[in-house]
N, C-alpha and C. Protein backbone atom coordinates (compact mmCIF):
# COMPACT_ATOMS: atom_id res chain seq x y z
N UNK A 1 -119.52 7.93 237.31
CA UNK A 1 -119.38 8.45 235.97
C UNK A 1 -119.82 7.40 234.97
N UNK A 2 -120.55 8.05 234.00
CA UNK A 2 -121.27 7.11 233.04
C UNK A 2 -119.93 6.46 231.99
N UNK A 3 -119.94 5.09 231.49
CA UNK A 3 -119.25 4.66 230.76
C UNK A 3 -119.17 5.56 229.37
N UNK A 4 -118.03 6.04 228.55
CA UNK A 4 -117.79 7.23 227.35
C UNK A 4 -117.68 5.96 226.34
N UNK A 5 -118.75 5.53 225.50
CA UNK A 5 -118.19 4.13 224.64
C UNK A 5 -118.14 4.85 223.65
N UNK A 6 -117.37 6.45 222.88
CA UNK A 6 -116.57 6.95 221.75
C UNK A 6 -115.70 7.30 222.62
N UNK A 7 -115.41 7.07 223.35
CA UNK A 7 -113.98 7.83 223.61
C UNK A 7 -112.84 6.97 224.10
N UNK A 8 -111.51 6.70 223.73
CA UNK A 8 -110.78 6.00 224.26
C UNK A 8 -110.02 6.32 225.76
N UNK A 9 -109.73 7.63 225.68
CA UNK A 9 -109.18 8.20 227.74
C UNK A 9 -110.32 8.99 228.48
N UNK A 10 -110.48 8.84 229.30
CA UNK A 10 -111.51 9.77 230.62
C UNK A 10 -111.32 11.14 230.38
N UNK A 11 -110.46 11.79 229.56
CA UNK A 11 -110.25 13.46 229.60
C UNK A 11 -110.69 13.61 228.09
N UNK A 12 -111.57 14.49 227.99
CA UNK A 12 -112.19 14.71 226.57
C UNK A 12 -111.88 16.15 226.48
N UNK A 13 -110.93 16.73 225.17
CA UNK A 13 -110.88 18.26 225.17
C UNK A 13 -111.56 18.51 223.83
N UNK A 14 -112.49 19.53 224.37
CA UNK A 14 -113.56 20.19 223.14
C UNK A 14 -113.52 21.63 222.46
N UNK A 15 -113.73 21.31 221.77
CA UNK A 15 -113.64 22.79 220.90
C UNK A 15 -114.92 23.27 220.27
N UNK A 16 -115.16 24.40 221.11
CA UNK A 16 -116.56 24.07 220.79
C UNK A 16 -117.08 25.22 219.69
N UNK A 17 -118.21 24.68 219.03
CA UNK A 17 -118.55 25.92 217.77
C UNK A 17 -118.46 27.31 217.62
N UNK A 18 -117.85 28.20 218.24
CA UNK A 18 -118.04 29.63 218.35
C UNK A 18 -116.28 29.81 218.92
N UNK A 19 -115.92 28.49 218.33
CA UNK A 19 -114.17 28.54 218.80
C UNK A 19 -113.59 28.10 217.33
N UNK A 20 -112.06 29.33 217.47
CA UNK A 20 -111.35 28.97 216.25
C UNK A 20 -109.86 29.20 216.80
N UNK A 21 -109.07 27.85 216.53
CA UNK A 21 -107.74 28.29 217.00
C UNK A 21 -106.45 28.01 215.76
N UNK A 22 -105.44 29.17 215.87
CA UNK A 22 -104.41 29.10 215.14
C UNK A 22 -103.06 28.76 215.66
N UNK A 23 -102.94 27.08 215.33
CA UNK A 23 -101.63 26.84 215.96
C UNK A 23 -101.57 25.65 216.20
N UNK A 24 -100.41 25.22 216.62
CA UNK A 24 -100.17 23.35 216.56
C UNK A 24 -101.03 22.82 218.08
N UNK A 25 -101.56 21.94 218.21
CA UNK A 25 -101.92 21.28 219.46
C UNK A 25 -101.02 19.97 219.81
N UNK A 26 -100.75 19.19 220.67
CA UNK A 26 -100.31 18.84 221.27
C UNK A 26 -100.65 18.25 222.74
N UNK A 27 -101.15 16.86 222.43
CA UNK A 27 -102.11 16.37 223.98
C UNK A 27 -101.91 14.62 223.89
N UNK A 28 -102.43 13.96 225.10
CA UNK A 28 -102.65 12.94 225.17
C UNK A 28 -104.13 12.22 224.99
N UNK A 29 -104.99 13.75 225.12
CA UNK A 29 -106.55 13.41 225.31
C UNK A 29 -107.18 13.11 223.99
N UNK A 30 -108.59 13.11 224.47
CA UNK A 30 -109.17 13.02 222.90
C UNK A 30 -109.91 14.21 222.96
N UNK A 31 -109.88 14.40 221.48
CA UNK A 31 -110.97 15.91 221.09
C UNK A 31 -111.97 15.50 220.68
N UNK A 32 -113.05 16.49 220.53
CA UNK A 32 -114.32 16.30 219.90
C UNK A 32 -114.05 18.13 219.41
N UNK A 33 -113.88 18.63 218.21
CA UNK A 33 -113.96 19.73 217.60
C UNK A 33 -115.03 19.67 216.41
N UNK A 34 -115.86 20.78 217.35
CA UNK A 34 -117.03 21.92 216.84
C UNK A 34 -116.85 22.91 216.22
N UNK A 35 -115.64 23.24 216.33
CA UNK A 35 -115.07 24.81 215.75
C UNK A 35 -114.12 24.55 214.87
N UNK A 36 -113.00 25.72 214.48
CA UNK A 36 -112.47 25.20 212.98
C UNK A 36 -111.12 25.24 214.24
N UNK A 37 -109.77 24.50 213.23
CA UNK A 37 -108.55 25.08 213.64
C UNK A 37 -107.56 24.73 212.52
N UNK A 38 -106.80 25.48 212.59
CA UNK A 38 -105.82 25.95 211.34
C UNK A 38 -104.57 25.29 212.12
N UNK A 39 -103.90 24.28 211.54
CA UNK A 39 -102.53 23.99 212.48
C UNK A 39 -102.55 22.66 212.09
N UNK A 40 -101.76 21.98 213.40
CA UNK A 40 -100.97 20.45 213.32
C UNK A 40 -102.27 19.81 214.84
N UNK A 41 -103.02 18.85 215.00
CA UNK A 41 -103.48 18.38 215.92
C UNK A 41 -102.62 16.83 215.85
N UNK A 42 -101.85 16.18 217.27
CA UNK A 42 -101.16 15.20 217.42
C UNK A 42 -101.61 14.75 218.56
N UNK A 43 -102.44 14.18 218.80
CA UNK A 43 -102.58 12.93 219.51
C UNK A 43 -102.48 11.56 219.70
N UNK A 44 -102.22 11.15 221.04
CA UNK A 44 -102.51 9.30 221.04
C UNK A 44 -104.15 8.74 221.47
N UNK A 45 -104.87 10.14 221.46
CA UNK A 45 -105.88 9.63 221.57
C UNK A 45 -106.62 9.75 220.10
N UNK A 46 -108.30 9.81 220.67
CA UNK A 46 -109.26 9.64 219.60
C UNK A 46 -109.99 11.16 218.91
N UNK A 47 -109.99 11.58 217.90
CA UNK A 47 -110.71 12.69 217.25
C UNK A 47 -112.05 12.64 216.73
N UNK A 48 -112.91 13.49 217.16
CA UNK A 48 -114.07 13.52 216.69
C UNK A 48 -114.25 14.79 216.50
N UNK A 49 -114.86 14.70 214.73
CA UNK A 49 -115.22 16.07 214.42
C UNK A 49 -116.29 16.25 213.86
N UNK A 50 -117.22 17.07 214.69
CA UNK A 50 -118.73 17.26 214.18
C UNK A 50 -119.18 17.57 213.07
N UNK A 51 -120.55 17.72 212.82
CA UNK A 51 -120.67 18.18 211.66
C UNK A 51 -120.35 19.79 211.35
N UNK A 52 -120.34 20.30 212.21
CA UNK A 52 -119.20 22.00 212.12
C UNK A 52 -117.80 21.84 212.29
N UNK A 53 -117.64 21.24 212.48
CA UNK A 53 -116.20 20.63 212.90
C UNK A 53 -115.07 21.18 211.38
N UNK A 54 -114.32 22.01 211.66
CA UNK A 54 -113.34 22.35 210.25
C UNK A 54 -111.82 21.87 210.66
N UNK A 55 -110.90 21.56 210.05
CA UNK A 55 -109.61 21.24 210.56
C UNK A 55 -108.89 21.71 208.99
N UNK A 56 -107.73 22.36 208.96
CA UNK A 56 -107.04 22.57 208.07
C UNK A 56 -105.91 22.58 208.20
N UNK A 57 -105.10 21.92 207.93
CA UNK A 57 -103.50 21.27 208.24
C UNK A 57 -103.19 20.30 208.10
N UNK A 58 -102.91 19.02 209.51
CA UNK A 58 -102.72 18.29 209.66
C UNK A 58 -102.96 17.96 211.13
N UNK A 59 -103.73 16.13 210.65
CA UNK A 59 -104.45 15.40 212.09
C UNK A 59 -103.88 14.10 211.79
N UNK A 60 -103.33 14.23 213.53
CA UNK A 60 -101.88 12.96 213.78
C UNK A 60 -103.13 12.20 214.79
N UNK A 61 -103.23 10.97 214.94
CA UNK A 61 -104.21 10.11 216.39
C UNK A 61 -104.08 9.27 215.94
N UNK A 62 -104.44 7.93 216.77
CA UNK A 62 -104.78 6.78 216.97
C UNK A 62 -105.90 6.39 216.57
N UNK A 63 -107.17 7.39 216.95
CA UNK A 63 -108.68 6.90 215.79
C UNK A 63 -109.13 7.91 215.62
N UNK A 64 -110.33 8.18 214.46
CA UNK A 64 -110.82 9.39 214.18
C UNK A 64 -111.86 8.81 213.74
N UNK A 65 -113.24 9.68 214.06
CA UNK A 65 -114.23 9.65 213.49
C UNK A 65 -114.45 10.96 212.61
N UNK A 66 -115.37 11.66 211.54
CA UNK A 66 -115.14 12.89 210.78
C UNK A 66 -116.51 13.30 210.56
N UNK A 67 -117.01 13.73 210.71
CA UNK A 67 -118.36 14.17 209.87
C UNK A 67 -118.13 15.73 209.33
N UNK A 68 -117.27 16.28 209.62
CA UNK A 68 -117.35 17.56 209.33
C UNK A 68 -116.31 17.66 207.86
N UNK A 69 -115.20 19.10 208.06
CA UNK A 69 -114.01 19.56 207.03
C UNK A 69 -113.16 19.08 207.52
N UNK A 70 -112.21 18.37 206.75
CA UNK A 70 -110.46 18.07 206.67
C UNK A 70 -110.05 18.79 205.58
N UNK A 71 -108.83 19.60 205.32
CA UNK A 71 -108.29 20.10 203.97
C UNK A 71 -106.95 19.66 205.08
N UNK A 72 -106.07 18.38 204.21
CA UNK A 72 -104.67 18.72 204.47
C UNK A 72 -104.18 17.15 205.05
N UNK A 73 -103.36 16.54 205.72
CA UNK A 73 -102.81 15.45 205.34
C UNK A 73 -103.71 14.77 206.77
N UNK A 74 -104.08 13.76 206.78
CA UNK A 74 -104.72 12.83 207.69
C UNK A 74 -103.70 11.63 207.87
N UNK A 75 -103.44 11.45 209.19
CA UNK A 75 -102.66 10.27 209.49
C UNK A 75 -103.20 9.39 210.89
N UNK A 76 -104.50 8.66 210.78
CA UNK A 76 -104.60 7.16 211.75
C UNK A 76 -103.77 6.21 211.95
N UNK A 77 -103.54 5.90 213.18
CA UNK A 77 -102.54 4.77 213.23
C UNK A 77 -103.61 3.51 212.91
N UNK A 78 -104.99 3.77 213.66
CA UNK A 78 -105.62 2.63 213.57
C UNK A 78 -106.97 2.88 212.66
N UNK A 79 -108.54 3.40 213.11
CA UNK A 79 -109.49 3.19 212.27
C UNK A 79 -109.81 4.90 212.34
N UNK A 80 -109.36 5.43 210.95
CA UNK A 80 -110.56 6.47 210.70
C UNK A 80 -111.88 5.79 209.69
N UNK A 81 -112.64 6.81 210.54
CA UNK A 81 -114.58 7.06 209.53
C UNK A 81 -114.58 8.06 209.32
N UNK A 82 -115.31 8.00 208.07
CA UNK A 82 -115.98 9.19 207.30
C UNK A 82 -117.46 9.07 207.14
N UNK A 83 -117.87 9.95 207.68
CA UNK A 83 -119.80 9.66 208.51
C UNK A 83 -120.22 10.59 206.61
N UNK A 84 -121.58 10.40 206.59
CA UNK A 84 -122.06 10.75 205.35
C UNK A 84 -121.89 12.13 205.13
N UNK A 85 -121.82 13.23 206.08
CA UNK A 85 -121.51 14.47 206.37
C UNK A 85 -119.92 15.00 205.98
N UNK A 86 -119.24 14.18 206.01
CA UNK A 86 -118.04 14.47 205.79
C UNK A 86 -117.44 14.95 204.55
N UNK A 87 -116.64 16.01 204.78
CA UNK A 87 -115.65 16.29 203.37
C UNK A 87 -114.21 16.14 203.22
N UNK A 88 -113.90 15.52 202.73
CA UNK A 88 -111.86 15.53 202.99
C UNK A 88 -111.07 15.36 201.86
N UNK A 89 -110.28 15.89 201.98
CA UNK A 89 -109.53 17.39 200.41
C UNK A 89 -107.98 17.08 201.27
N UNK A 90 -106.81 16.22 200.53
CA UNK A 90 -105.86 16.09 201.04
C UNK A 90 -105.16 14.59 200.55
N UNK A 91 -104.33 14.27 201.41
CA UNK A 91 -104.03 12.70 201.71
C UNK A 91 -104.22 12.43 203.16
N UNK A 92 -104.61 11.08 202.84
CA UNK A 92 -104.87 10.27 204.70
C UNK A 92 -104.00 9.14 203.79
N UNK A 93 -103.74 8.92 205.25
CA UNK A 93 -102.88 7.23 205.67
C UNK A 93 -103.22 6.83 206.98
N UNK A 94 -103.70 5.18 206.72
CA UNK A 94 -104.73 5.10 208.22
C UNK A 94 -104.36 3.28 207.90
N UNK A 95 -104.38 2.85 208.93
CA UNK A 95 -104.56 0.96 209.36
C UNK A 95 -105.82 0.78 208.87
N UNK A 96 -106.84 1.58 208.91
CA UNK A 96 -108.33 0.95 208.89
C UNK A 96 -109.26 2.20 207.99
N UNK A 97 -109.88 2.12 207.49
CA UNK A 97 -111.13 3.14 206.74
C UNK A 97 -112.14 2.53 206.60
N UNK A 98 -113.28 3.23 207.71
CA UNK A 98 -114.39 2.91 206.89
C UNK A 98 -114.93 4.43 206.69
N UNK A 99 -116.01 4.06 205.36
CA UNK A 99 -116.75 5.22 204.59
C UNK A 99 -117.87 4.85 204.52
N UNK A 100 -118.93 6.17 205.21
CA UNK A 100 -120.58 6.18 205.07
C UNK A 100 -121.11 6.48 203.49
N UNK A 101 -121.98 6.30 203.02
CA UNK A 101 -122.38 6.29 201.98
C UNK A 101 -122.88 7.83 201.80
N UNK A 102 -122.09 8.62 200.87
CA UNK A 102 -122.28 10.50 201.24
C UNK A 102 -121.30 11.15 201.38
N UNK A 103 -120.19 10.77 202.09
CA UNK A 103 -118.96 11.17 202.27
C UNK A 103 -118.29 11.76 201.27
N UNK A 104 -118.00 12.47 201.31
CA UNK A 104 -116.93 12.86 199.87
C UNK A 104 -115.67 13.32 199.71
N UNK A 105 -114.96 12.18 199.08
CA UNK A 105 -113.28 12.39 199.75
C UNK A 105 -112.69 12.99 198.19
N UNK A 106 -111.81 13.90 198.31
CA UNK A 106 -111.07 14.11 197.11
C UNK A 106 -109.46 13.94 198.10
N UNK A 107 -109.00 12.91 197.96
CA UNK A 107 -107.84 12.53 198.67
C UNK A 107 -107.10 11.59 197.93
N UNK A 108 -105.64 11.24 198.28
CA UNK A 108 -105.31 10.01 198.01
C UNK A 108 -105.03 9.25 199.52
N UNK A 109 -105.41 8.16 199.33
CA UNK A 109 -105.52 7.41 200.44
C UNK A 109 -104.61 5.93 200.24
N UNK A 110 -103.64 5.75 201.67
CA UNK A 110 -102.45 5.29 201.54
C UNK A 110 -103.04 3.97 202.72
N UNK A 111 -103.23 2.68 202.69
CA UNK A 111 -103.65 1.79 204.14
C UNK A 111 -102.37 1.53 204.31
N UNK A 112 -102.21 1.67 205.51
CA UNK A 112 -100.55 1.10 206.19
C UNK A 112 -101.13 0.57 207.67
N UNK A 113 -100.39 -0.18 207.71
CA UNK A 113 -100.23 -0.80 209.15
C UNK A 113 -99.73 0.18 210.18
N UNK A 114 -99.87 0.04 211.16
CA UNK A 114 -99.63 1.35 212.53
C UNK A 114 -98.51 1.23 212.65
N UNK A 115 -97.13 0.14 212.45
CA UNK A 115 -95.80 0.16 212.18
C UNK A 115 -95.30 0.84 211.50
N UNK A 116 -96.31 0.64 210.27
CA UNK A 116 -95.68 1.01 208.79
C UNK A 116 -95.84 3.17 209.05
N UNK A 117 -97.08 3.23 209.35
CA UNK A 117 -97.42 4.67 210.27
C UNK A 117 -96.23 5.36 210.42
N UNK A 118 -95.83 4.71 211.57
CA UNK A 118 -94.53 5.47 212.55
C UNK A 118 -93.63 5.50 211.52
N UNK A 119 -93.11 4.58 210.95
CA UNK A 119 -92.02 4.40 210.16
C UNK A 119 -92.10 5.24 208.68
N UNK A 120 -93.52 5.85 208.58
CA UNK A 120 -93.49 6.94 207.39
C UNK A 120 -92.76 7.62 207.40
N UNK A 121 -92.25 9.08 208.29
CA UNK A 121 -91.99 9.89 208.39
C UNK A 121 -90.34 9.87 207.86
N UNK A 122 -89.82 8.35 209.20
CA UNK A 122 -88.42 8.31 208.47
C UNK A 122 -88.13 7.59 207.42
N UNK A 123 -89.08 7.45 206.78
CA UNK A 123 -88.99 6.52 205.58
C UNK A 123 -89.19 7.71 204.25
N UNK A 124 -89.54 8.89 204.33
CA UNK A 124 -89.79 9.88 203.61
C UNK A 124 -88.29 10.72 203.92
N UNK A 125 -87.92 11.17 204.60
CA UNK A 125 -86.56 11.93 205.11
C UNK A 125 -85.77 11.26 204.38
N UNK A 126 -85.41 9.77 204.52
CA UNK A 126 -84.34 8.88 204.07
C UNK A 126 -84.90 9.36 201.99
N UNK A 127 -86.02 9.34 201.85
CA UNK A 127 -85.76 9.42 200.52
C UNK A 127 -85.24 10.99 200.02
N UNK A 128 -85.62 11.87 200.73
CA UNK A 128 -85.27 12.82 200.45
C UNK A 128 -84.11 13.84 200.54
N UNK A 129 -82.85 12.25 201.59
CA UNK A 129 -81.58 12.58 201.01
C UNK A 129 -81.18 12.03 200.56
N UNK A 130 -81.43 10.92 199.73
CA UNK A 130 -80.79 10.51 199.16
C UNK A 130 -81.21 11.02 197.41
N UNK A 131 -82.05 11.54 197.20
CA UNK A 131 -82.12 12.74 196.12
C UNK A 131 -81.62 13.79 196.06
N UNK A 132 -81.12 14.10 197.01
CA UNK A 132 -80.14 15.22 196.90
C UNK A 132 -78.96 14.93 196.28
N UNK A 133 -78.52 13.78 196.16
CA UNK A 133 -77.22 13.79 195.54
C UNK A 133 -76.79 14.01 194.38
N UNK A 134 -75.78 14.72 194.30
CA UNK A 134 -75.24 15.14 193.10
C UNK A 134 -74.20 14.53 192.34
């Protein structure tokens, strides 16, 4: 088997252009999505999304490359790219960003460390009880 130098695990799951799915995913692998999907994608692996590539929700991984649609919250632990093809409409929070010259982000964009990452979620909960109080 030929060496995969974009991909971080040996199992690559694809979605390919004439595919559209509605609903959360849930894997260890890495994707490469051609097609759109409406939902939550959570991986520890790597995302790649073509230039058809649509995602609308939310994308949880370890690295991402983008050339295609994001609408909705982006979270890298380590390096997302945004290839010149790319559009992304939302917030990301990522360890690393780089941006091709073309790209066009209407986002707010948060750099955190891959600690700081994990520790978002309960670091958002904790604020949001303690606003509750009356």
């Amino acid at each position: 088997m030929a060496e995969n130098k974009f991909f971080s695990s040996p199992s690559v799951d694809v979605i390919e252009k004439s595919t559209k799915i509605v609903g959360d995913i849930f894997s260890k692998a890495d994707f490469r999505i051609d097609g759109e999907v409406e939902g939550t994608i959570t991986t520890s692996g790597k995302v790649v999304v073509g230039n058809n590539g649509k995602i609308s929700g939310k994308l949880n991984c370890s690295n991402a490359d983008i050339s295609g649609n994001v609408s909705g919250t982006i979270e890298v632990s380590e390096t997302l790219s945004l290839m010149a093809e790319s559009y992304i409409k939302g917030e990301i929070a990522t360890g690393k960003l780089s941006v091709e010259e073309g790209a066009q982000v209407d986002a707010t964009i948060a750099m955190k460390s891959s600690k700081k990452l994990k520790a978002l979620d309960t670091q958002q909960e904790n604020n949001t009880q303690s606003e509750k109080t009356a």
